[in-house]
C-alpha atoms as a PDB file:
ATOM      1  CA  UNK A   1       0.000   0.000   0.000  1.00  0.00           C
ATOM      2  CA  UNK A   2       1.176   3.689  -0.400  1.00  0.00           C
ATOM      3  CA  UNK A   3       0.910   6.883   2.044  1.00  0.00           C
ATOM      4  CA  UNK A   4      -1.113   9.813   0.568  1.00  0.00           C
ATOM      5  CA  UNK A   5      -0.432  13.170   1.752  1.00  0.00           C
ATOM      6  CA  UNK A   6      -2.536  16.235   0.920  1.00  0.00           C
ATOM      7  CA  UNK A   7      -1.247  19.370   2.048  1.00  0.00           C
ATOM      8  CA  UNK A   8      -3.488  21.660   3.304  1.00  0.00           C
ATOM      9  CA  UNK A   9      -1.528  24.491   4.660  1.00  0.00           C
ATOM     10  CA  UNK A  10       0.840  25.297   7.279  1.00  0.00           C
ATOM     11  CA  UNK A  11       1.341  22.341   9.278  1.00  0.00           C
ATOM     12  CA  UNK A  12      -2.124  20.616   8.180  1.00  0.00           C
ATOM     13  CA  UNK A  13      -1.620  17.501   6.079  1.00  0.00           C
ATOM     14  CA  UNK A  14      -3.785  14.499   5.602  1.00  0.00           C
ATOM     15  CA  UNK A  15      -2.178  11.287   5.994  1.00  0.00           C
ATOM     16  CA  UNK A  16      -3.626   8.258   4.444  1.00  0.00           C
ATOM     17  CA  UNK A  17      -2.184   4.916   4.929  1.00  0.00           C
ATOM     18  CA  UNK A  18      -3.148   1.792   5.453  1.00  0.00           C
ATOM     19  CA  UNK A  19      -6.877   2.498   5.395  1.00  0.00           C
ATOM     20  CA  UNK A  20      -6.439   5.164   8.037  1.00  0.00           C
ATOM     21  CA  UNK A  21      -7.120   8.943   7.576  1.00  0.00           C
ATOM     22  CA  UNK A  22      -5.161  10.928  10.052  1.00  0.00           C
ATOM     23  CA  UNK A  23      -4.815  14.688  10.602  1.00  0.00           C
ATOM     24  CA  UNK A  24      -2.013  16.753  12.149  1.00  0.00           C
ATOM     25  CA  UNK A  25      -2.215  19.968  13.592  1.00  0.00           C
ATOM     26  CA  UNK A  26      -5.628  21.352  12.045  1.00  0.00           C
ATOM     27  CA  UNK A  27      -5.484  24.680  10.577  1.00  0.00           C
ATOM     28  CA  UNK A  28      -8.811  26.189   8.986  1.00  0.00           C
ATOM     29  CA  UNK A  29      -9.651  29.542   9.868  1.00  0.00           C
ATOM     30  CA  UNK A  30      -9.236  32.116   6.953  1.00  0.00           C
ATOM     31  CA  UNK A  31      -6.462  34.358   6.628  1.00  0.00           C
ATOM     32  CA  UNK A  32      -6.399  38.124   8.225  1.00  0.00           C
ATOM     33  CA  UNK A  33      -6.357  37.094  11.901  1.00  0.00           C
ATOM     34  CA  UNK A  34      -3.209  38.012  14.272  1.00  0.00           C
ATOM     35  CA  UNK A  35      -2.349  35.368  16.710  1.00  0.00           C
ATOM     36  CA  UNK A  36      -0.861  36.164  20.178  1.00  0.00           C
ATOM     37  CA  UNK A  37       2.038  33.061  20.725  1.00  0.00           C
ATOM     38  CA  UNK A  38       2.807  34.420  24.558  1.00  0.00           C
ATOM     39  CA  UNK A  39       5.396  36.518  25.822  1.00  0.00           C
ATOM     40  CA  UNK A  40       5.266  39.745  23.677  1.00  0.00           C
ATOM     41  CA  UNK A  41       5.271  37.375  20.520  1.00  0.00           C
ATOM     42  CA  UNK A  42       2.291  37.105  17.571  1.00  0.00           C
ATOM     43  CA  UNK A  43       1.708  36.719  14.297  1.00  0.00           C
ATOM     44  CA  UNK A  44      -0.392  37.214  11.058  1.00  0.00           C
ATOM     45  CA  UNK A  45      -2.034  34.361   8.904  1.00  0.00           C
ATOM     46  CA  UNK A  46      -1.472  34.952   5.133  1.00  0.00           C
ATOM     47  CA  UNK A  47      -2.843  32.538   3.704  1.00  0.00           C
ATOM     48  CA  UNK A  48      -6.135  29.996   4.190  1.00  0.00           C
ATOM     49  CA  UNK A  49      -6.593  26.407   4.053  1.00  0.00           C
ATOM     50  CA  UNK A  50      -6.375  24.551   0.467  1.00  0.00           C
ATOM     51  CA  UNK A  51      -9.158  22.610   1.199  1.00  0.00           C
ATOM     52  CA  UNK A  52     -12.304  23.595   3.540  1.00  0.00           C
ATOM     53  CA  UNK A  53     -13.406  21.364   6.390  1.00  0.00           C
ATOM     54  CA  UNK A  54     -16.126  20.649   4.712  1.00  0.00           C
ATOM     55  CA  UNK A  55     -14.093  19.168   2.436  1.00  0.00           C
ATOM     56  CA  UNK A  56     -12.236  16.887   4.094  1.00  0.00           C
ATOM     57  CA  UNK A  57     -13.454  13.000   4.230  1.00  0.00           C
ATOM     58  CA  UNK A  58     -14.052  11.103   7.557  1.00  0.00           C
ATOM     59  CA  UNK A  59     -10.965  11.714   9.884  1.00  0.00           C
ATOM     60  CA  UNK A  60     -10.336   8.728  11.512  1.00  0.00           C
ATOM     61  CA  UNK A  61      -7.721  10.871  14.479  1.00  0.00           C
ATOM     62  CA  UNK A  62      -5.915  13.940  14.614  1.00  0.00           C
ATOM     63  CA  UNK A  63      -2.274  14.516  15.226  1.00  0.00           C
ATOM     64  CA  UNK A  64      -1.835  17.617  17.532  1.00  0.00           C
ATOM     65  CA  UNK A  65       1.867  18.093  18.053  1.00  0.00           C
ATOM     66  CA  UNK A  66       1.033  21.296  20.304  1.00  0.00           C
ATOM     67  CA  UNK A  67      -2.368  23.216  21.064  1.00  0.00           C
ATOM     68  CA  UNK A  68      -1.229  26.571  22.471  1.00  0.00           C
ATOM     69  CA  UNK A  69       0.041  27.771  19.364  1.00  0.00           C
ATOM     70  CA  UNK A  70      -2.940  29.242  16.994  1.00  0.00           C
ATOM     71  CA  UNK A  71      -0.544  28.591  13.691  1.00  0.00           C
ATOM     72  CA  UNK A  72      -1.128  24.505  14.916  1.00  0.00           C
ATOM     73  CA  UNK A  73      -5.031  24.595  16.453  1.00  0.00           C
ATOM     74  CA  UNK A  74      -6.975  27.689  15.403  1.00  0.00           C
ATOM     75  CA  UNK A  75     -10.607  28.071  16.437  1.00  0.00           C
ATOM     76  CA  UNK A  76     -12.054  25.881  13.542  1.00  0.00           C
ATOM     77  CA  UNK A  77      -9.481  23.287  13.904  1.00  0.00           C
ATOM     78  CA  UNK A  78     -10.268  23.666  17.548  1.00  0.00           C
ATOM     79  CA  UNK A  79     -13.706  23.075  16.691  1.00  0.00           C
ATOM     80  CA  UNK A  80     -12.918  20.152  13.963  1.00  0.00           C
ATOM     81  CA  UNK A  81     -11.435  18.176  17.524  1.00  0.00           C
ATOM     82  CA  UNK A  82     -15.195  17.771  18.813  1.00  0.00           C
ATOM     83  CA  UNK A  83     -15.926  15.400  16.192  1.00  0.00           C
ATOM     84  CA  UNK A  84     -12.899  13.582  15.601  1.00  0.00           C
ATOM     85  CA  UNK A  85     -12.953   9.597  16.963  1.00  0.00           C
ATOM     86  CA  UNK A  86      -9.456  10.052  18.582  1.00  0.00           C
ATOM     87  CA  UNK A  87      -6.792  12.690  19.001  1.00  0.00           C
ATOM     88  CA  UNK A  88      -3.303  12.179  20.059  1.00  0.00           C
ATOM     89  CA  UNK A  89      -1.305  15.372  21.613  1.00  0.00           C
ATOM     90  CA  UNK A  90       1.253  16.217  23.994  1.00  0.00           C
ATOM     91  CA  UNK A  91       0.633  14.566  27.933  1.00  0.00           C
ATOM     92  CA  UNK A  92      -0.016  18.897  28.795  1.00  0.00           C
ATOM     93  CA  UNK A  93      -1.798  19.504  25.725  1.00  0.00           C
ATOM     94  CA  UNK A  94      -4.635  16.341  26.733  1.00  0.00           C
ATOM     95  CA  UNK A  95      -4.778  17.823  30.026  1.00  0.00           C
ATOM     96  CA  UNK A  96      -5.780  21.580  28.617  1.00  0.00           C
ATOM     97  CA  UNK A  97      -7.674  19.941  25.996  1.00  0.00           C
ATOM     98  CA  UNK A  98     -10.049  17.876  28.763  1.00  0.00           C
ATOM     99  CA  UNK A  99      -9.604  14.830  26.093  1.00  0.00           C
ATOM    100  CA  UNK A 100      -7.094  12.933  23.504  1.00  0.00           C
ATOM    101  CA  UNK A 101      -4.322  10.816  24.365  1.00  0.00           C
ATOM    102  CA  UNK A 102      -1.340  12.113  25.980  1.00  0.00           C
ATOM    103  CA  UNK A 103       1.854  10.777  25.117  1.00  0.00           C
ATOM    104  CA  UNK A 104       4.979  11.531  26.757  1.00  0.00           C
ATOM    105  CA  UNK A 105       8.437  11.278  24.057  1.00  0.00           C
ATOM    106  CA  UNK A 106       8.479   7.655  23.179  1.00  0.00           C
ATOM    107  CA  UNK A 107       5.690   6.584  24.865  1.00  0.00           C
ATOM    108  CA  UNK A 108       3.379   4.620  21.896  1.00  0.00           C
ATOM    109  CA  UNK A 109      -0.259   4.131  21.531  1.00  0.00           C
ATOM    110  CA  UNK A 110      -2.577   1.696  19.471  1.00  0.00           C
ATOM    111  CA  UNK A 111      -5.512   3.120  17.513  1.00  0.00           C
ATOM    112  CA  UNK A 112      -8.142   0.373  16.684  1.00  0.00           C
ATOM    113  CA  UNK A 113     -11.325   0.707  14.497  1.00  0.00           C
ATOM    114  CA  UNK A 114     -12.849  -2.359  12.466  1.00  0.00           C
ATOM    115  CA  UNK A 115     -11.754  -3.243   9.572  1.00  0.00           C
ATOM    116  CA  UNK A 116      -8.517  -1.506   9.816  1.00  0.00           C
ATOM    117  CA  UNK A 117      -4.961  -2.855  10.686  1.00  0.00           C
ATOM    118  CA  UNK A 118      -3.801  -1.799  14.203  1.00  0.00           C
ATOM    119  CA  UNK A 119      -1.981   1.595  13.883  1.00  0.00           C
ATOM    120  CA  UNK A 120       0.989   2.458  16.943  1.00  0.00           C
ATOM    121  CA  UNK A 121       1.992   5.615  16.987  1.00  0.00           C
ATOM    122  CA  UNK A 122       5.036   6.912  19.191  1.00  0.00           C
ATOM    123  CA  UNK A 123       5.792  10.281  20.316  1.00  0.00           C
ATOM    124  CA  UNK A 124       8.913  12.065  19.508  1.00  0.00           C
ATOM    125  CA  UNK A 125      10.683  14.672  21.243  1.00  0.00           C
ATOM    126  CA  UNK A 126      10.453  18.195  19.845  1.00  0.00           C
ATOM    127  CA  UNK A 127      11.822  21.678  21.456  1.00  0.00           C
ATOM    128  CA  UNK A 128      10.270  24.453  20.312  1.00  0.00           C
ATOM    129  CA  UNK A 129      13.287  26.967  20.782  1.00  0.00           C
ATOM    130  CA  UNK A 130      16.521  27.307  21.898  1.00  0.00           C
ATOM    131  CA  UNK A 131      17.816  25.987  24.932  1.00  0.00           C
ATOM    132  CA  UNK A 132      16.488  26.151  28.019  1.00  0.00           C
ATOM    133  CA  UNK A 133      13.069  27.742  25.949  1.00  0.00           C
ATOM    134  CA  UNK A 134      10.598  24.820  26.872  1.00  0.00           C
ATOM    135  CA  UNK A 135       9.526  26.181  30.100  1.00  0.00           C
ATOM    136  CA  UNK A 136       8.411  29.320  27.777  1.00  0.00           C
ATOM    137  CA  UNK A 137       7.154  27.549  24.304  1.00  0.00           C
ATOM    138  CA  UNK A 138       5.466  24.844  25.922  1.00  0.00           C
ATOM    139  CA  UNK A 139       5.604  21.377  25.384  1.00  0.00           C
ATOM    140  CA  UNK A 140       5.454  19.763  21.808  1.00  0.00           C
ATOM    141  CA  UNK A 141       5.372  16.154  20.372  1.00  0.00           C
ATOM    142  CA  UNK A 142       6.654  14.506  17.172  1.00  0.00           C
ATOM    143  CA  UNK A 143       4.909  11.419  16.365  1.00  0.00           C
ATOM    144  CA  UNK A 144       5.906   8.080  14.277  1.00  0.00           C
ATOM    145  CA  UNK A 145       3.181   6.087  12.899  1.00  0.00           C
ATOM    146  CA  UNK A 146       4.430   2.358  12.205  1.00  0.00           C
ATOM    147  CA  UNK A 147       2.396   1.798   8.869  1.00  0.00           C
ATOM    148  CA  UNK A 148       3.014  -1.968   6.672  1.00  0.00           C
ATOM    149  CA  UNK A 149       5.068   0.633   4.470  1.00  0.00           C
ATOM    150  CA  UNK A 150       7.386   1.658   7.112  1.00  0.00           C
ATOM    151  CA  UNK A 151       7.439   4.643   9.601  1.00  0.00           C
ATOM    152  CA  UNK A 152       5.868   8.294   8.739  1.00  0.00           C
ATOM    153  CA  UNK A 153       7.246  10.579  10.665  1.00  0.00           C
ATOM    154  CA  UNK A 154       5.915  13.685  11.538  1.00  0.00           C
ATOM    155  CA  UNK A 155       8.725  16.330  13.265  1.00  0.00           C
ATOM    156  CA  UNK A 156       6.466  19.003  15.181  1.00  0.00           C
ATOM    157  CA  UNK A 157       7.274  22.376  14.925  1.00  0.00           C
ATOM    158  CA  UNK A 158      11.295  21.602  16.928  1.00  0.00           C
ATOM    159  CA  UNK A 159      14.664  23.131  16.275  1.00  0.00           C
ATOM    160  CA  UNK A 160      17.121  20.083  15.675  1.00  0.00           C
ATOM    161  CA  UNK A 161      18.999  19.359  18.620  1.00  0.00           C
ATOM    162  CA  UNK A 162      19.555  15.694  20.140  1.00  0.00           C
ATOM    163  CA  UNK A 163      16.300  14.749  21.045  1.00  0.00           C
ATOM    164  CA  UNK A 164      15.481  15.208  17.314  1.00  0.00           C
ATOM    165  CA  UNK A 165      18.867  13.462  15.887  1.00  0.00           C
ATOM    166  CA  UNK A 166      17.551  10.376  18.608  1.00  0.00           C
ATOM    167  CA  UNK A 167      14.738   9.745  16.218  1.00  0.00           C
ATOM    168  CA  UNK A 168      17.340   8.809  13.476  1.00  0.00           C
ATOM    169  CA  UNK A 169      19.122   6.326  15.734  1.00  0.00           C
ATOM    170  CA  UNK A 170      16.025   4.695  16.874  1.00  0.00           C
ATOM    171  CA  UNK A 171      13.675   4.713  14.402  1.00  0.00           C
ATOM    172  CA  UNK A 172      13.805   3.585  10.152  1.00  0.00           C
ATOM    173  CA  UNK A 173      12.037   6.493   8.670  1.00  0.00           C
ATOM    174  CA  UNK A 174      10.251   6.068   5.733  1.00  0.00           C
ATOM    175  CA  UNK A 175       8.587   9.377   4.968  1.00  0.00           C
ATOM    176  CA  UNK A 176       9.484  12.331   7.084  1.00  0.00           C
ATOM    177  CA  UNK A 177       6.891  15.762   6.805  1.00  0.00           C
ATOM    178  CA  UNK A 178       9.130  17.792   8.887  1.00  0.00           C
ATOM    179  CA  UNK A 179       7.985  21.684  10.005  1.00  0.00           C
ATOM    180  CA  UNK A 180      10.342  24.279   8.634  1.00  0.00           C
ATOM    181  CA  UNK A 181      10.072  28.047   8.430  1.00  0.00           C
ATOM    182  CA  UNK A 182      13.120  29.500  10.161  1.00  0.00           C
ATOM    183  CA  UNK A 183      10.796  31.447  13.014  1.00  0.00           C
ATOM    184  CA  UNK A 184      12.092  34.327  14.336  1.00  0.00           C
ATOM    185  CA  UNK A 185      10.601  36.954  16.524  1.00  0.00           C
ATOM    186  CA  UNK A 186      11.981  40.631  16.954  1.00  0.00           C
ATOM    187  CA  UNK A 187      11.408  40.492  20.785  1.00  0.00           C
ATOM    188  CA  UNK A 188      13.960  37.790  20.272  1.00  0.00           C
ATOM    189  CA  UNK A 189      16.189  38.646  17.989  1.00  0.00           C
ATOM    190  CA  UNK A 190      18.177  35.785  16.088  1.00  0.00           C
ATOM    191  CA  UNK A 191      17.315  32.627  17.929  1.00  0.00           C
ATOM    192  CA  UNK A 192      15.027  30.211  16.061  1.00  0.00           C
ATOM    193  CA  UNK A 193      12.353  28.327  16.909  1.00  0.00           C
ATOM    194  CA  UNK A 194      11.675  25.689  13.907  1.00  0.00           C
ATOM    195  CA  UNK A 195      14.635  24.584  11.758  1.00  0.00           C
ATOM    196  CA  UNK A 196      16.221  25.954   8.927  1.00  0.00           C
ATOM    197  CA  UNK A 197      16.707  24.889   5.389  1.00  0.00           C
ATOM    198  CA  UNK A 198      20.116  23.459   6.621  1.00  0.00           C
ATOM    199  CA  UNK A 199      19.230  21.714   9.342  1.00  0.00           C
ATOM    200  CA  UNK A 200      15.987  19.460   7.118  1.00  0.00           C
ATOM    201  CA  UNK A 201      19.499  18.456   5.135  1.00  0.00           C
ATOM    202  CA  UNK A 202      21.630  17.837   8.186  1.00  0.00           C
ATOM    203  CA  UNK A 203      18.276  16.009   9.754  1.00  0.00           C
ATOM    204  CA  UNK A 204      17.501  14.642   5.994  1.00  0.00           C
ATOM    205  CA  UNK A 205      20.784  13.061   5.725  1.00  0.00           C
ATOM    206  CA  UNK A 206      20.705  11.339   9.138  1.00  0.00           C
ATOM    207  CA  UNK A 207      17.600   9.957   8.729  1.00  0.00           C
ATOM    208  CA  UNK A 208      17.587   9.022   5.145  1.00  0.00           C
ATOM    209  CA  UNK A 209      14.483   8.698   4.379  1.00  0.00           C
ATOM    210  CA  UNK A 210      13.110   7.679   0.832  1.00  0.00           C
ATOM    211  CA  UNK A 211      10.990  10.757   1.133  1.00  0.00           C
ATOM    212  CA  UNK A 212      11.325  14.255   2.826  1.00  0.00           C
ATOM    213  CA  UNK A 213       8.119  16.223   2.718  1.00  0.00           C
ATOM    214  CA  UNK A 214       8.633  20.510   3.710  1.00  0.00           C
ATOM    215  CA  UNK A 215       5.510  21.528   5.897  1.00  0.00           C
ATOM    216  CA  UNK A 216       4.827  24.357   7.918  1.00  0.00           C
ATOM    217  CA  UNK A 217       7.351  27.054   6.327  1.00  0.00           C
ATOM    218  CA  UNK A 218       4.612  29.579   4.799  1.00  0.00           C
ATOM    219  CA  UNK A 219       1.422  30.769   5.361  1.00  0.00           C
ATOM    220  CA  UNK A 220       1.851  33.094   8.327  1.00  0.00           C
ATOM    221  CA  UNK A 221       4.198  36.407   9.144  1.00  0.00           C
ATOM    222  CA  UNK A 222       6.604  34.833  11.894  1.00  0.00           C
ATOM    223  CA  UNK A 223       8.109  32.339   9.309  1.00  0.00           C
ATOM    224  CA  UNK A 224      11.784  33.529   8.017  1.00  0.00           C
ATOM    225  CA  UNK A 225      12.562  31.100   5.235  1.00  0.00           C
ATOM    226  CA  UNK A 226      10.068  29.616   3.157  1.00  0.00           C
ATOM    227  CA  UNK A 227      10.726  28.046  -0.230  1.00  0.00           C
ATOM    228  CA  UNK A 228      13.135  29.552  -1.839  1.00  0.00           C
ATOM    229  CA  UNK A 229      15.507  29.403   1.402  1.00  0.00           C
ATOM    230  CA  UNK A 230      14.818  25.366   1.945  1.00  0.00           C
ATOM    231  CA  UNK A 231      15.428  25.224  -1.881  1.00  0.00           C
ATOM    232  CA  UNK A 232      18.812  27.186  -1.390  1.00  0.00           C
ATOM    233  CA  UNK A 233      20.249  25.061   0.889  1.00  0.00           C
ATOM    234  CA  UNK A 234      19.223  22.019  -0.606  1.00  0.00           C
ATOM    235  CA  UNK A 235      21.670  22.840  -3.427  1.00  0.00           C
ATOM    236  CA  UNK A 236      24.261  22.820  -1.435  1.00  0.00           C
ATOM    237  CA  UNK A 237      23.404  19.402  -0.401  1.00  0.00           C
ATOM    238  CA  UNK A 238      24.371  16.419  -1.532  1.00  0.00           C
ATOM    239  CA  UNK A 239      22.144  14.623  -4.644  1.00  0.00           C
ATOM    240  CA  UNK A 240      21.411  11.977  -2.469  1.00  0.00           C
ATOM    241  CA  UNK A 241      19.631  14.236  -0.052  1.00  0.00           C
ATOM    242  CA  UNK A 242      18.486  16.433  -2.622  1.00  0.00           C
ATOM    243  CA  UNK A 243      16.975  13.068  -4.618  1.00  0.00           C
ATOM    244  CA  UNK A 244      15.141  12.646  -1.072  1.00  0.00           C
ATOM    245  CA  UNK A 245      13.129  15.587  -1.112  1.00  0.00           C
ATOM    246  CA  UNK A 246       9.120  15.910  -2.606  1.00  0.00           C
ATOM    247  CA  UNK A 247       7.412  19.516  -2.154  1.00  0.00           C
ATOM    248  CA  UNK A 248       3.402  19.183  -2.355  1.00  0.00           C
ATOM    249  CA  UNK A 249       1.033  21.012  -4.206  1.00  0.00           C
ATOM    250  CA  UNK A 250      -1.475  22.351  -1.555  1.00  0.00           C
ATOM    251  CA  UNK A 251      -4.847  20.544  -1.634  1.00  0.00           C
ATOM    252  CA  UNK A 252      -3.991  17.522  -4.097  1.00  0.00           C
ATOM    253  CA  UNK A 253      -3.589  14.143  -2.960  1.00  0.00           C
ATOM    254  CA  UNK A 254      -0.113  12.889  -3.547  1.00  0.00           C
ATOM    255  CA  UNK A 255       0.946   9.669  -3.234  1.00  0.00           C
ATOM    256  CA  UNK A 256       4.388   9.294  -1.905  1.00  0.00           C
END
């Protein structure tokens, strides 16, 4: 069987695989609005969803990697959670939420539903920031789903630091959607909080996956390197991580 992605914007993909239909991070409001991230920090949607949620087929569970930030749960993703079977977040995130499935990084769960293979999925660490900048940016997840065609691997919105270079040690990636973007913030001058261009080649080539998918590097103000800087750095990469590398067209199924 394959994995179909459609990307919807931002950081909101559907994943289909093995007969199951899973969401991450849903993003549907229109563009305009200004969202406040905390701590003298916001920004500006630019751009709206490439498909409507009335458009989207049964979801089967949603993949929340972090629900404080309104660029990963706006108000109608919020309100896309109410009738969703299952949703899988951060151990924090379930708590604020009042529902979903916590998972600590590399704790696993098991989604069942007739007629479908079992589907485990294991949280990944993720650190929104710098050092020391969890306490601040809250608590995020990365999660693996172990498909028949291998592991897809969605990063969260994480700089790349240890926790994230554990994944390649410990788990054989098959497709990785990993959140880009470059975010900055003038209250905090040059410190990132999602990776670079050069680190999705430094994480692509650790990993080697057969397929690298961009997300989450345009749509909204705070994001400091969308295409055009992934697309730099990948040629200075090597072909084989270059060869590794699929962008999406927004709202058309793709299968990968």
């Amino acid at each position: 069987m394959t994995t179909t992605l459609t990307h919807i914007g931002g950081p909101t993909v559907l994943i289909e695989v093995d007969g199951w239909r899973l969401l991450t991070d849903p993003t549907f409001d229109p563009p305009g609005k200004r969202y406040a991230f905390g701590w003298g920090t916001s920004s500006v949607k630019v751009a709206g969803p490439a498909v409507a949620v009335a458009g989207l087929p049964p979801i089967d569970a949603v993949l929340l990697t972090h629900d404080h930030h309104g660029d990963n749960l706006d108000t109608a993703g919020r309100a896309l959670l109410a009738g969703v079977p299952e949703v899988v977040t951060t151990v924090a995130g379930a708590r604020r939420l009042g529902t979903g499935r916590g998972l600590a990084p590399w704790a696993t769960t098991r989604l069942d539903k007739p007629g479908l293979p079992p589907l485990e999925i294991t949280a990944t660490p993720a650190r929104h920031g710098p050092p020391l900048s969890r306490p601040i940016t809250g608590e995020v997840a990365g999660f693996a789903l172990h498909t028949s065609t291998g592991v897809v691997w969605v990063s969260g919105d994480t700089v790349l630091y240890p926790g994230v270079r554990e994944v390649a040690s410990r788990l054989d990636v098959d497709v990785a959607l990993l959140h880009l973007g470059g975010v900055r913030f003038p209250v905090s001058g040059p410190l990132r909080y999602t990776m670079t261009g050069a680190q999705a080649v430094e994480l692509t080539a650790l990993l080697k996956p057969r397929v690298a998918v961009p997300v989450h590097y345009e749509g909204w103000q705070h994001f400091r390197e969308g295409r055009p800087g992934v697309e730099a750095a990948l040629a200075n990469a090597t072909a084989d991580v270059r060869d590794r590398f699929r962008w999406l067209e927004p709202g058309v199924p793709t299968a990968v």
